[in-house]
C-alpha atoms as a PDB file:
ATOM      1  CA  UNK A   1       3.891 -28.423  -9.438  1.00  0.00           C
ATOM      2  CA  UNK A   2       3.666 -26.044  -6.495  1.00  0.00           C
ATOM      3  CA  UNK A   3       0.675 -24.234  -8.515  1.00  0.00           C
ATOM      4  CA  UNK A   4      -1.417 -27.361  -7.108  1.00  0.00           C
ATOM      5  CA  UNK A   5      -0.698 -26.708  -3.749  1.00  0.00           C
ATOM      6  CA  UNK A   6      -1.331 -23.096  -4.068  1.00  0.00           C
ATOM      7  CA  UNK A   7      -4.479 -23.553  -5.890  1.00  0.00           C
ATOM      8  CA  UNK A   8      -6.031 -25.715  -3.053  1.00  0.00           C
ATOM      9  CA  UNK A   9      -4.782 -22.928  -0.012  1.00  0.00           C
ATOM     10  CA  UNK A  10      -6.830 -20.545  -2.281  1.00  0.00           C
ATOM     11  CA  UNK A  11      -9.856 -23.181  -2.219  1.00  0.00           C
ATOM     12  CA  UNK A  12      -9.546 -23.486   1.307  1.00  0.00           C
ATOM     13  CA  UNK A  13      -9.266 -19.698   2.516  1.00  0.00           C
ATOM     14  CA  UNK A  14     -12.687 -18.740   0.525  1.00  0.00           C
ATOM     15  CA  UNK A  15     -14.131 -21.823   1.859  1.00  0.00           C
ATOM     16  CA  UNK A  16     -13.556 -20.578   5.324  1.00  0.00           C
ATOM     17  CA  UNK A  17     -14.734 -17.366   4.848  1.00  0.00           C
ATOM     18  CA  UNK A  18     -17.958 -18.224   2.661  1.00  0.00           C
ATOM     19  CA  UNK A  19     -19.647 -19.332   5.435  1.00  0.00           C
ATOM     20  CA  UNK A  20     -20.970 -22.472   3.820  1.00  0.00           C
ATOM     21  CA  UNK A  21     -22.373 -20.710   0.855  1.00  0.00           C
ATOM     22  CA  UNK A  22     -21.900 -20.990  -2.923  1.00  0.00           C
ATOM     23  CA  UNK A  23     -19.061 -19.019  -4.071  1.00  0.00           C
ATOM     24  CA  UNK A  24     -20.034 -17.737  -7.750  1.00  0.00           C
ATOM     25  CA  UNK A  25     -16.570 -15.677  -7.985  1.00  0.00           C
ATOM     26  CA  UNK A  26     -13.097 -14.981  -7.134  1.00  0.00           C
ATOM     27  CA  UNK A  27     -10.554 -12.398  -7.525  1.00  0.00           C
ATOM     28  CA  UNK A  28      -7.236 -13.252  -7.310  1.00  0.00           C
ATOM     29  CA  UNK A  29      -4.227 -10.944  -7.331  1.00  0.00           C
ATOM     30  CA  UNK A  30      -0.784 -12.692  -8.422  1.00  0.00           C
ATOM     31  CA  UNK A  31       2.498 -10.096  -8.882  1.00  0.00           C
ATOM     32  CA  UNK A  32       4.590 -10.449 -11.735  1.00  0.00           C
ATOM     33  CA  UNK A  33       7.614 -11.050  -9.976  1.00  0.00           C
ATOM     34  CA  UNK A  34       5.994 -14.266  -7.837  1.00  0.00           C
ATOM     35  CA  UNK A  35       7.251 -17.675  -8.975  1.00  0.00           C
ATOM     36  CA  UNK A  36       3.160 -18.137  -9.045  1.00  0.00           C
ATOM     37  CA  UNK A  37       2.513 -19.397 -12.883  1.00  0.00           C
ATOM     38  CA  UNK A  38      -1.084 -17.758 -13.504  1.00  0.00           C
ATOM     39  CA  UNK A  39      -2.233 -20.348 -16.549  1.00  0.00           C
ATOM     40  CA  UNK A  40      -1.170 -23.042 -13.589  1.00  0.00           C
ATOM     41  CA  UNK A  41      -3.945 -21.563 -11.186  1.00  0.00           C
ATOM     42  CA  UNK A  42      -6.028 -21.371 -13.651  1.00  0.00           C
ATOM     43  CA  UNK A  43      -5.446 -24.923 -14.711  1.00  0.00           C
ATOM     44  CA  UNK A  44      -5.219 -26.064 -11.319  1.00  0.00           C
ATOM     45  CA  UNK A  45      -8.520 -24.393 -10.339  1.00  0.00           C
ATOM     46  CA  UNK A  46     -11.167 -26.867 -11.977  1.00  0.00           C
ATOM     47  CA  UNK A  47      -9.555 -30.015 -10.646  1.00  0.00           C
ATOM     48  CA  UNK A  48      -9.325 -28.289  -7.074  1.00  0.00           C
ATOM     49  CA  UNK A  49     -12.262 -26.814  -6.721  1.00  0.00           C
ATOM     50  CA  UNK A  50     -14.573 -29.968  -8.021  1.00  0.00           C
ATOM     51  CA  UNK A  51     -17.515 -31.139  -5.457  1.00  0.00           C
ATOM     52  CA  UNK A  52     -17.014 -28.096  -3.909  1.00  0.00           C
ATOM     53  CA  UNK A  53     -18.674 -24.947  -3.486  1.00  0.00           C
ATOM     54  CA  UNK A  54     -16.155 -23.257  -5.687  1.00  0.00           C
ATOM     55  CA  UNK A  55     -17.117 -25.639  -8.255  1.00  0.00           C
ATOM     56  CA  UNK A  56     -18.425 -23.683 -11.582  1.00  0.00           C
ATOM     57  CA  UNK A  57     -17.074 -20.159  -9.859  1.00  0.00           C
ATOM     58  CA  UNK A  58     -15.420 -17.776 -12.131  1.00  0.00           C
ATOM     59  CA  UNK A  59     -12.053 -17.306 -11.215  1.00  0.00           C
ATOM     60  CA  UNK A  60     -10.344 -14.125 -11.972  1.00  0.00           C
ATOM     61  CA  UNK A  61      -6.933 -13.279 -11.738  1.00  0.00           C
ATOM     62  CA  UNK A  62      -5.343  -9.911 -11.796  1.00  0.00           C
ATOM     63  CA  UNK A  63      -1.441  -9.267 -12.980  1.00  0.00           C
ATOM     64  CA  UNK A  64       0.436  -6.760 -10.219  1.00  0.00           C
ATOM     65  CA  UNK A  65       3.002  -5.295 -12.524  1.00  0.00           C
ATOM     66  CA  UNK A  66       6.820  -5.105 -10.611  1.00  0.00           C
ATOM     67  CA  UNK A  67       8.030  -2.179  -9.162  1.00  0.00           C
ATOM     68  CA  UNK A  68      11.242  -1.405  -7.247  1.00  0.00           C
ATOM     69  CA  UNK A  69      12.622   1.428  -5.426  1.00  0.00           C
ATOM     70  CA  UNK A  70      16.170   2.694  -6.427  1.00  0.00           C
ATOM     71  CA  UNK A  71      18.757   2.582  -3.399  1.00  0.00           C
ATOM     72  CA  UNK A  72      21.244   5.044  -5.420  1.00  0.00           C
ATOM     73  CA  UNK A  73      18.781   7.910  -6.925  1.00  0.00           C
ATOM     74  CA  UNK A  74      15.697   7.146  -4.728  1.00  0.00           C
ATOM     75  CA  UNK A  75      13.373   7.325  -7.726  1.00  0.00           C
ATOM     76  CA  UNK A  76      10.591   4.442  -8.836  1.00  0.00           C
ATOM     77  CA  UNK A  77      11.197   1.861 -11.992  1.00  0.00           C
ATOM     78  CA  UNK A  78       9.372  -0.766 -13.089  1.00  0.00           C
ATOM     79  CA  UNK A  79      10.908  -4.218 -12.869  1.00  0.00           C
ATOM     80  CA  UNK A  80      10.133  -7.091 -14.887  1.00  0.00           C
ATOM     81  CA  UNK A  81      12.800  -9.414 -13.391  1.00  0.00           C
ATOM     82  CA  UNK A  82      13.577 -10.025  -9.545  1.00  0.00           C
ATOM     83  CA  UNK A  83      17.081  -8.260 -10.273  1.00  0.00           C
ATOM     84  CA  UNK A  84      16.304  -5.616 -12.186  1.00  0.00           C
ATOM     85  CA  UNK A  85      18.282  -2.072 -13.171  1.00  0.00           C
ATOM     86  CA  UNK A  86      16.860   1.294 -12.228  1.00  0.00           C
ATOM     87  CA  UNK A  87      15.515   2.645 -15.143  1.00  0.00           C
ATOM     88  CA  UNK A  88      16.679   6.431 -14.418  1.00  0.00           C
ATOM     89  CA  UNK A  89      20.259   5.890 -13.766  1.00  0.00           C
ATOM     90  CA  UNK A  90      20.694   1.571 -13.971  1.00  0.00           C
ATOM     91  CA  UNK A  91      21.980   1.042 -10.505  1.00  0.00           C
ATOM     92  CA  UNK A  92      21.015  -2.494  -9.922  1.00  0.00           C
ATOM     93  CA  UNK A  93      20.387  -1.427  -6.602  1.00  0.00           C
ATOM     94  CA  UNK A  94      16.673  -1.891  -6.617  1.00  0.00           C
ATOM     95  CA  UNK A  95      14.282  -2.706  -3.634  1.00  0.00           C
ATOM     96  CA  UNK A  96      11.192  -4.517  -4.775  1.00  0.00           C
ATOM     97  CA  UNK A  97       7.571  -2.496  -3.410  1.00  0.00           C
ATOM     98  CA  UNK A  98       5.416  -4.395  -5.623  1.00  0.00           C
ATOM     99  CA  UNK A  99       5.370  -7.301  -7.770  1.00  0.00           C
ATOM    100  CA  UNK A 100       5.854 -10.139  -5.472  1.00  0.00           C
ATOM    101  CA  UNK A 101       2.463 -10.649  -4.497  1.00  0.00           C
ATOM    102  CA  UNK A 102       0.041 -13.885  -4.172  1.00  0.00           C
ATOM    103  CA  UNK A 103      -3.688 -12.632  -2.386  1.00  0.00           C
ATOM    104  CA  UNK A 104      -7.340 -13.366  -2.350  1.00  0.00           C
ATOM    105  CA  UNK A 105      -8.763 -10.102  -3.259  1.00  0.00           C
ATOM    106  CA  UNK A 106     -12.441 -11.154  -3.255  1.00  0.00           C
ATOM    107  CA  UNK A 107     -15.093 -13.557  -3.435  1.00  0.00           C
ATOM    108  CA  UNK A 108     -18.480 -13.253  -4.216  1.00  0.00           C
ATOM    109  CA  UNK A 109     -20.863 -15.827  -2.575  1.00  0.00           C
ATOM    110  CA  UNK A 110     -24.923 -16.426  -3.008  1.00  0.00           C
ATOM    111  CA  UNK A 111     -27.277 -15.058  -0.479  1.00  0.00           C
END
């Protein structure tokens, strides 16, 4: 499970930047089109983050919805799969701008 991994660089990268203080919350941002399983995280996240000082935080995770560009009529779609069809005129030649993303958006720590 590659979640596992993932969960603990997440652990690790607020610890760093916490400054050796409580972290109460976390915010993280995981696109629709990542191979990132969100319930996974989330699963992962107590086991990870016990005897630390993420233990007990509230972690948070926020869905970036896919989005490609169309090489044939330049316009926008949506995309809910990694090959996806243009939605205006179903090219299937589609550049992904959003979707694929994995980030710590924020962490709240005590004073």
């Amino acid at each position: 499970m590659h979640e596992m991994s993932i969960t603990q660089g997440i652990i690790d990268l607020c610890l760093q930047h916490a400054g050796g203080r409580r972290v109460n919350s976390l915010e993280v941002e995981i696109g629709e089109l990542s191979t990132v399983v969100p319930e996974a995280i989330e699963f992962c996240f107590e086991a990870c983050s016990r005897d630390t000082l993420l233990e007990g935080a509230q972690l948070v995770i926020v869905r970036t919805a896919g989005r490609g560009e169309c090489q044939e009529c330049t316009s926008e779609t949506p995309l809910t799969e990694l090959f996806g069809s243009c939605i205006h005129c179903g090219s299937s030649r589609v550049a992904i701008i959003a979707g694929e993303e994995m980030r710590v958006r924020e962490i709240e720590v005590e004073d």
